[in-house]
C-alpha atoms as a PDB file:
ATOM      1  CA  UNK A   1     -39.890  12.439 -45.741  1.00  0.00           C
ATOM      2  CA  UNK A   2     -41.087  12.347 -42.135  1.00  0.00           C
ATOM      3  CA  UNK A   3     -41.870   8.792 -40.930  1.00  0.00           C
ATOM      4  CA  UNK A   4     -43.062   8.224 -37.133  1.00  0.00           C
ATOM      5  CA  UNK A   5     -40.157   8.127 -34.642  1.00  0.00           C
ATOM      6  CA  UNK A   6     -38.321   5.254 -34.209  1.00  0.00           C
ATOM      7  CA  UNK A   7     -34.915   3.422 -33.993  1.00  0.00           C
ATOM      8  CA  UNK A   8     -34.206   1.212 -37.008  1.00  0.00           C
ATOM      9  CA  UNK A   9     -32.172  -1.934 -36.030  1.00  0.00           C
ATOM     10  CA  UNK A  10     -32.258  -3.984 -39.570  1.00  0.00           C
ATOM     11  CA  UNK A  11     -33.863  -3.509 -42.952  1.00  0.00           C
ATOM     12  CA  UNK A  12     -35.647  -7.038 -43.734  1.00  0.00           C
ATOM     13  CA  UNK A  13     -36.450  -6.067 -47.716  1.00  0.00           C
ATOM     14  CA  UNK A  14     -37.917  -2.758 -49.608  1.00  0.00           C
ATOM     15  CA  UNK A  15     -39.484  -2.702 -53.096  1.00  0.00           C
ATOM     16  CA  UNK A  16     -41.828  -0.624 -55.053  1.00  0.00           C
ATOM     17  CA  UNK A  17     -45.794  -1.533 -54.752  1.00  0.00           C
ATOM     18  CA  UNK A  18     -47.616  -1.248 -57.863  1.00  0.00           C
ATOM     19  CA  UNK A  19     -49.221   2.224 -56.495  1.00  0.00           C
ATOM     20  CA  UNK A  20     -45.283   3.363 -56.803  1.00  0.00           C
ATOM     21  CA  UNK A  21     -45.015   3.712 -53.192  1.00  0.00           C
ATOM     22  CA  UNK A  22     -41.732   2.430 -51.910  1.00  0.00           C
ATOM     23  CA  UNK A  23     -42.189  -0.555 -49.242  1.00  0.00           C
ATOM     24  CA  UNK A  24     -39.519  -0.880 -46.406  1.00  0.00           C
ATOM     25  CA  UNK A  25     -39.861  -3.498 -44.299  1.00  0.00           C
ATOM     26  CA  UNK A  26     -37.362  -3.854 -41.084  1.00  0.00           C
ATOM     27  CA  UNK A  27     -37.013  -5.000 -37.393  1.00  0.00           C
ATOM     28  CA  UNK A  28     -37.269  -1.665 -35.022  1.00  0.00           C
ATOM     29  CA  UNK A  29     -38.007  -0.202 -31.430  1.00  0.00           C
ATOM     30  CA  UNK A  30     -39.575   2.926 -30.351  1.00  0.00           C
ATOM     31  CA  UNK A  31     -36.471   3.714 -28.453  1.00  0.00           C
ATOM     32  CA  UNK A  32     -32.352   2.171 -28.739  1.00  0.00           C
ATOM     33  CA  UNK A  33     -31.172   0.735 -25.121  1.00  0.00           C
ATOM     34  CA  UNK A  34     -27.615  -1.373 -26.348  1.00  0.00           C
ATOM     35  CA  UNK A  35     -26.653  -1.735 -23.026  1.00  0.00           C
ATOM     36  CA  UNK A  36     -23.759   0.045 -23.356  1.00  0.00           C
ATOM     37  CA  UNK A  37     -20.591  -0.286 -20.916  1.00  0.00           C
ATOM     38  CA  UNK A  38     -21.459  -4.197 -20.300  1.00  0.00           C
ATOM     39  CA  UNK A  39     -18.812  -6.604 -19.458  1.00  0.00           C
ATOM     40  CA  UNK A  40     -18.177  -8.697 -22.523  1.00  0.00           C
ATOM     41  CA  UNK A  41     -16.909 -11.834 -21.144  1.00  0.00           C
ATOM     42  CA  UNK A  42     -20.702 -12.183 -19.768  1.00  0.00           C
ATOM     43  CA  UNK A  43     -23.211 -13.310 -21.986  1.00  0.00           C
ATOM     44  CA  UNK A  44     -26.014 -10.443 -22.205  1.00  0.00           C
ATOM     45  CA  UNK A  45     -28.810 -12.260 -21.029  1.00  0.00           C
ATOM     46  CA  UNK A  46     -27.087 -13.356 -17.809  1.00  0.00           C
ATOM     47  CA  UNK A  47     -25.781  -9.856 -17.170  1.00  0.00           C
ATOM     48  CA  UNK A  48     -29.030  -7.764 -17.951  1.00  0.00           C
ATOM     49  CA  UNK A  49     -32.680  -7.658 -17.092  1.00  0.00           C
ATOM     50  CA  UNK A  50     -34.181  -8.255 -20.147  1.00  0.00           C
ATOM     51  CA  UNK A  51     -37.005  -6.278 -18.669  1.00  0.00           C
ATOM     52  CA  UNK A  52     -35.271  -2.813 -18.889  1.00  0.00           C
ATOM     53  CA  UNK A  53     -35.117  -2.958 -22.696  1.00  0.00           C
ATOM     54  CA  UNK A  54     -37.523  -1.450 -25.185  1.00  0.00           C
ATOM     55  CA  UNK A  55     -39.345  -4.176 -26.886  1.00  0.00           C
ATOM     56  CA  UNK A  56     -38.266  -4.971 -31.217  1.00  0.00           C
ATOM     57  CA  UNK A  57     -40.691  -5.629 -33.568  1.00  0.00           C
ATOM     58  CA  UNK A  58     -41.126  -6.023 -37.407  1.00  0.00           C
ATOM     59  CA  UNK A  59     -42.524  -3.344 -38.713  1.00  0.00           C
ATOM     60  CA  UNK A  60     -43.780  -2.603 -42.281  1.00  0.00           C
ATOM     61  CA  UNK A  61     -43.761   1.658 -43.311  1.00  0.00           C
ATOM     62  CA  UNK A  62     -44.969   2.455 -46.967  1.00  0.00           C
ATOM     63  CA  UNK A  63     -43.442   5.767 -48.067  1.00  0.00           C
ATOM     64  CA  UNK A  64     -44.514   8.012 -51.326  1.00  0.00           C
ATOM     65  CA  UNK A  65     -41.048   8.655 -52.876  1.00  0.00           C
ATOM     66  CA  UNK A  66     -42.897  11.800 -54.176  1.00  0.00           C
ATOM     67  CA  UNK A  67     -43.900  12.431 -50.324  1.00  0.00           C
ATOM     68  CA  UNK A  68     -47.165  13.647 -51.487  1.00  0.00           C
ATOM     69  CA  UNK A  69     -49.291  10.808 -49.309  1.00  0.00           C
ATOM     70  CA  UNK A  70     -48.564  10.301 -45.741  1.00  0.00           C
ATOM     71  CA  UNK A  71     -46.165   7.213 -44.915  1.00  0.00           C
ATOM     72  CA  UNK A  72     -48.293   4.657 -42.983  1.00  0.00           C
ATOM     73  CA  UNK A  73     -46.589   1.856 -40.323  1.00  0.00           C
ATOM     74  CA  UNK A  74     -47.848  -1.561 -40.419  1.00  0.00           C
ATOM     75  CA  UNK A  75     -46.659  -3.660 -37.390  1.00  0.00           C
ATOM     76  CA  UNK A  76     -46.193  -7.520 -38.238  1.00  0.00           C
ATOM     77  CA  UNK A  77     -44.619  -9.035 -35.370  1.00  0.00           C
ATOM     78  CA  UNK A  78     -44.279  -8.289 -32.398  1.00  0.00           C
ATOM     79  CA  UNK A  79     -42.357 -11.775 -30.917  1.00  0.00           C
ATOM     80  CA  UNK A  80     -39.395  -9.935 -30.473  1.00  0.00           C
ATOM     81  CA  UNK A  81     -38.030 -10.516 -34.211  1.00  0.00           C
ATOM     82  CA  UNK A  82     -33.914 -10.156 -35.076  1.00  0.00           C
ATOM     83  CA  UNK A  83     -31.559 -10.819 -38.000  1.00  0.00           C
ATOM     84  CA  UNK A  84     -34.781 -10.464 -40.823  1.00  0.00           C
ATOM     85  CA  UNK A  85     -33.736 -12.627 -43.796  1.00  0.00           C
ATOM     86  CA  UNK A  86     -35.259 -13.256 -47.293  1.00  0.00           C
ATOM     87  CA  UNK A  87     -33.949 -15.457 -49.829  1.00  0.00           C
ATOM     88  CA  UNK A  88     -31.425 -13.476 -51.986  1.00  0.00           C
ATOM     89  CA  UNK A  89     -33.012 -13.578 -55.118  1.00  0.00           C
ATOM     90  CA  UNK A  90     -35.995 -11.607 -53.453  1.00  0.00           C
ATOM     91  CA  UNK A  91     -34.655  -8.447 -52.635  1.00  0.00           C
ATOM     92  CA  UNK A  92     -35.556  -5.471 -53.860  1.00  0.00           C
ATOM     93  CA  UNK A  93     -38.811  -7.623 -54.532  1.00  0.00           C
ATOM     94  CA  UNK A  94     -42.272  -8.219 -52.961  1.00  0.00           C
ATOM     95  CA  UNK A  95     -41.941 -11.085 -50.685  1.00  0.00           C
ATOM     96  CA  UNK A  96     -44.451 -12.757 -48.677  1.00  0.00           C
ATOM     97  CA  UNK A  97     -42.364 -14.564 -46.314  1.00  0.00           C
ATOM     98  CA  UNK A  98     -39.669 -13.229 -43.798  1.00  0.00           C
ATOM     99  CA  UNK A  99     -37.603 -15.098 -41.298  1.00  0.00           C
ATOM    100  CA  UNK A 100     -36.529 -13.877 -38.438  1.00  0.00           C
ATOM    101  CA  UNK A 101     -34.935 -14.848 -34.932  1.00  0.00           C
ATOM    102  CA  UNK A 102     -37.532 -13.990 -31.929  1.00  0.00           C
ATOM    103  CA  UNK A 103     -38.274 -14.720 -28.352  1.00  0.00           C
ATOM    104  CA  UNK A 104     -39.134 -18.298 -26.557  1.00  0.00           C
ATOM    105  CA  UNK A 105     -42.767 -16.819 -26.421  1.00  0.00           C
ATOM    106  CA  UNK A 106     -45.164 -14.785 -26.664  1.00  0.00           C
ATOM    107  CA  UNK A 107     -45.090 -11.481 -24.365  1.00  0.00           C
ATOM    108  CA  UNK A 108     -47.014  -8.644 -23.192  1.00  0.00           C
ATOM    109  CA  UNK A 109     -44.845  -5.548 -22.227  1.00  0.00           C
ATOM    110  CA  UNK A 110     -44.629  -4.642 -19.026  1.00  0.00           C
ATOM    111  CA  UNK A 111     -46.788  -1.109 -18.115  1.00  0.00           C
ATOM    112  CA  UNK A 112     -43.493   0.756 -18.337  1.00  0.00           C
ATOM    113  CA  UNK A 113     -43.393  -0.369 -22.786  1.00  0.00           C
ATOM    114  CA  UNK A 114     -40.389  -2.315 -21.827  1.00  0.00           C
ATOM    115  CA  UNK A 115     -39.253  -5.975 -21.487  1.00  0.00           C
ATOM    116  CA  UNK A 116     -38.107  -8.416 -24.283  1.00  0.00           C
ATOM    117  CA  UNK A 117     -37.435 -12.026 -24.405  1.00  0.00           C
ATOM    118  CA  UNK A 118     -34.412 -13.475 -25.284  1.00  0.00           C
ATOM    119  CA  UNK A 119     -33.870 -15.047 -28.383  1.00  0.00           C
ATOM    120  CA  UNK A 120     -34.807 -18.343 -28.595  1.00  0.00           C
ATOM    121  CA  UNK A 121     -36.933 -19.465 -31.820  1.00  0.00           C
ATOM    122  CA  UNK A 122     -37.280 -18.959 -35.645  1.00  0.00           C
ATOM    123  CA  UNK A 123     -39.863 -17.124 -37.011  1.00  0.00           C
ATOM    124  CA  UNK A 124     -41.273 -17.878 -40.469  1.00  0.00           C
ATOM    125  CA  UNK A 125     -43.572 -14.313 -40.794  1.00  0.00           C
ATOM    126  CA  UNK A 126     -46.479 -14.038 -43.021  1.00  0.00           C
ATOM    127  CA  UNK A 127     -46.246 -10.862 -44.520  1.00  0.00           C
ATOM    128  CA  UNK A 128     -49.708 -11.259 -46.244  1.00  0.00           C
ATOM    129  CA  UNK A 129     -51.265 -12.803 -43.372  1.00  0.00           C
ATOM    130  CA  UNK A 130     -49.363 -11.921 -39.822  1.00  0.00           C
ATOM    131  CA  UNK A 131     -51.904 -14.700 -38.327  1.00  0.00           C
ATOM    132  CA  UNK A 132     -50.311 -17.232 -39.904  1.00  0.00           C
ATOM    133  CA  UNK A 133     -46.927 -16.596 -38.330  1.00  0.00           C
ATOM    134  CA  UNK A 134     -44.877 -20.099 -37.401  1.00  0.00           C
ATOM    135  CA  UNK A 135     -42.740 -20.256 -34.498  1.00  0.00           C
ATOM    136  CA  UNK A 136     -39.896 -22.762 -33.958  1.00  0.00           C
ATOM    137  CA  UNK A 137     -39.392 -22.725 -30.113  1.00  0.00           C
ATOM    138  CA  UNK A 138     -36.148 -24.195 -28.804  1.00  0.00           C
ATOM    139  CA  UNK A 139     -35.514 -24.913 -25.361  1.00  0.00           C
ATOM    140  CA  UNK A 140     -35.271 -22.139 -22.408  1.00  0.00           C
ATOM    141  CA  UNK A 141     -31.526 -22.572 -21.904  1.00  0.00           C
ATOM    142  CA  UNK A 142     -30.913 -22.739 -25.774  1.00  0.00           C
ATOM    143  CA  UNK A 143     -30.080 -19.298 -27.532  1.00  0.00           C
ATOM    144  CA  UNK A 144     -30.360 -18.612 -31.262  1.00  0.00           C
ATOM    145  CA  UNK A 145     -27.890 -17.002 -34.084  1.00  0.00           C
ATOM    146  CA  UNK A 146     -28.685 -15.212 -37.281  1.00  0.00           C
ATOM    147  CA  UNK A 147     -30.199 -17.710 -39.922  1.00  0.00           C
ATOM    148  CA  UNK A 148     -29.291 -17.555 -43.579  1.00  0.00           C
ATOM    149  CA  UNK A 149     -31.972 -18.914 -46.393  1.00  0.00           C
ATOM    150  CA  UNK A 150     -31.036 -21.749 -48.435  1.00  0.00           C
ATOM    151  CA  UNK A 151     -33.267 -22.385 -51.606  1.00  0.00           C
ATOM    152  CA  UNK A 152     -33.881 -26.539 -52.462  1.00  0.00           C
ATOM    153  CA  UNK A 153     -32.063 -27.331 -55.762  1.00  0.00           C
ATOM    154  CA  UNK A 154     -34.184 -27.086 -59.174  1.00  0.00           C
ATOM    155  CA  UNK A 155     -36.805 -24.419 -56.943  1.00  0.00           C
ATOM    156  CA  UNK A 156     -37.424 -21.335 -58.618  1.00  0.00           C
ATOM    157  CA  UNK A 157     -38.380 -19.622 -55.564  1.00  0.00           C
ATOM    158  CA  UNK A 158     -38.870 -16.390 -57.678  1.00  0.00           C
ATOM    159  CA  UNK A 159     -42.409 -18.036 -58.862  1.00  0.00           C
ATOM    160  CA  UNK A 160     -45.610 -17.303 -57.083  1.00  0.00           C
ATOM    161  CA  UNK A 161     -45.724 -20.427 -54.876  1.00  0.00           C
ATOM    162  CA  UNK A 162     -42.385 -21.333 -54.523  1.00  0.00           C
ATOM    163  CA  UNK A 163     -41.181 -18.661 -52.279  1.00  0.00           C
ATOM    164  CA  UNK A 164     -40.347 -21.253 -49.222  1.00  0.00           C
ATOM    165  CA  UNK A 165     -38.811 -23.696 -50.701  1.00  0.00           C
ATOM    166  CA  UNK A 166     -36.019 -24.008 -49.050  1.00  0.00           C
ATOM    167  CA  UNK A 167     -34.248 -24.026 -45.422  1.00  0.00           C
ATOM    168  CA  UNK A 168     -32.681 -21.864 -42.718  1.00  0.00           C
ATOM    169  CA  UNK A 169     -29.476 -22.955 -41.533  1.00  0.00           C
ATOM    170  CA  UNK A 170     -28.713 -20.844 -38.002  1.00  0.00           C
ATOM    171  CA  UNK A 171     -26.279 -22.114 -35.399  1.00  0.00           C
ATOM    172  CA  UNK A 172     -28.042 -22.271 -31.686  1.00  0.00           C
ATOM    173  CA  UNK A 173     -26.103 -22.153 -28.365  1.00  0.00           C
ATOM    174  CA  UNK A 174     -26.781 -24.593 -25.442  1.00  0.00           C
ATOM    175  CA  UNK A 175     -26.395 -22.245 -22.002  1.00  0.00           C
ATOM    176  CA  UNK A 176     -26.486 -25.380 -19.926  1.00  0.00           C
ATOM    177  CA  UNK A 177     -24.076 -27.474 -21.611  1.00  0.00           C
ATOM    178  CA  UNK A 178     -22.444 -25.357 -23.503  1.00  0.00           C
ATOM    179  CA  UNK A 179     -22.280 -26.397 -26.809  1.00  0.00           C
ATOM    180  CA  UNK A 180     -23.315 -25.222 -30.139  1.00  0.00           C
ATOM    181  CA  UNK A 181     -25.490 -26.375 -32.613  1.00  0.00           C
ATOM    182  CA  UNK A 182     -25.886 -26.356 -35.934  1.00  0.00           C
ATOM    183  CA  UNK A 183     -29.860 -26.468 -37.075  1.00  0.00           C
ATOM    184  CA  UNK A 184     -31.197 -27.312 -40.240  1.00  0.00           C
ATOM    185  CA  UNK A 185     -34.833 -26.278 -41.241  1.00  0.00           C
ATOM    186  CA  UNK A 186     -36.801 -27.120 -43.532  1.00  0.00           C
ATOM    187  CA  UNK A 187     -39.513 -24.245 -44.161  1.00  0.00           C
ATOM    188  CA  UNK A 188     -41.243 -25.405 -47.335  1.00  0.00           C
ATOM    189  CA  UNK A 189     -45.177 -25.329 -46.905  1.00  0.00           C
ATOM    190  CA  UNK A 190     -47.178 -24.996 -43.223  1.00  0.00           C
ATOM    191  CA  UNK A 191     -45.422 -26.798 -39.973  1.00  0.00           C
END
């Protein structure tokens, strides 16, 4: 099945939509720059400019397993989104919430369709409603790690409702004083 072009980083989730079409969702980049041949006793944001790399983004592509109907490409997110995670029990499910790592900030790509930002918050993405998106920003110097989901005790998160109950544990790096952190979320409801 031919899908538009495009270099897939990590698959967030897939599941079947009641129309049967297969749903993929998955942080991706219109083209792969890994900045090969860097010295790896220098962290990559000091020893890149973040600006030559091809922007990520979370990106939503329902596909007819039949491959009768076109696939279509949804973008969610574009705040530079990493390390997609659902809680367990939801894969291979529909979801409504995904969390992801992204950038400090908000950005606009430069005129070339390059330039990222480093990452430096936690996303909480509405699938149902990308306007709803929550960011947790940590400082400029501070870097963060891949998050795992941790459901609350006694929470069914499999129930309409109860999807976020629960926290992201993720470990984020001080630059300036280098130390580490661990962080503790919890993501349960708005704020």
């Amino acid at each position: 099945i031919k899908v538009p072009y495009h270099f897939n980083f990590h698959f967030a989730n897939a599941f079947e939509n009641e129309d049967g079409n297969v749903v993929i969702d998955s942080v991706l980049t219109d083209t792969v720059d890994l900045g090969t041949g860097l010295d790896p006793s220098v962290p990559v944001w000091e020893a890149v400019d973040l600006d030559d790399f091809s922007p990520g983004r979370y990106d939503r592509l329902t596909v007819d397993p039949n491959g009768i109907q076109p696939p279509t490409m949804e973008t969610i997110c574009r705040r530079e989104p990493e390390f997609p995670v659902i809680p367990r029990e939801l894969s291979g499910r529909r979801h409504r919430f995904m969390y992801t790592v992204g950038a400090h900030k908000e950005y606009e790509p430069l005129p070339s369709g390059k330039g990222k930002g480093a990452n430096g918050s936690i996303l909480k993405i509405d699938t149902e409603d990308p306007t709803k998106t929550e960011a947790y920003t940590f400082l400029p110097h501070e870097f963060v790690g891949e998050q795992v989901f941790c459901p609350k005790v006694g929470a069914d998160i499999t129930k309409p409702g109860n999807e976020d109950k629960g926290y992201l544990v993720t470990f984020v790096e001080d630059r300036r004083n280098l130390t580490t952190d661990m962080v503790v979320l919890d993501v349960e409801g708005k704020g």
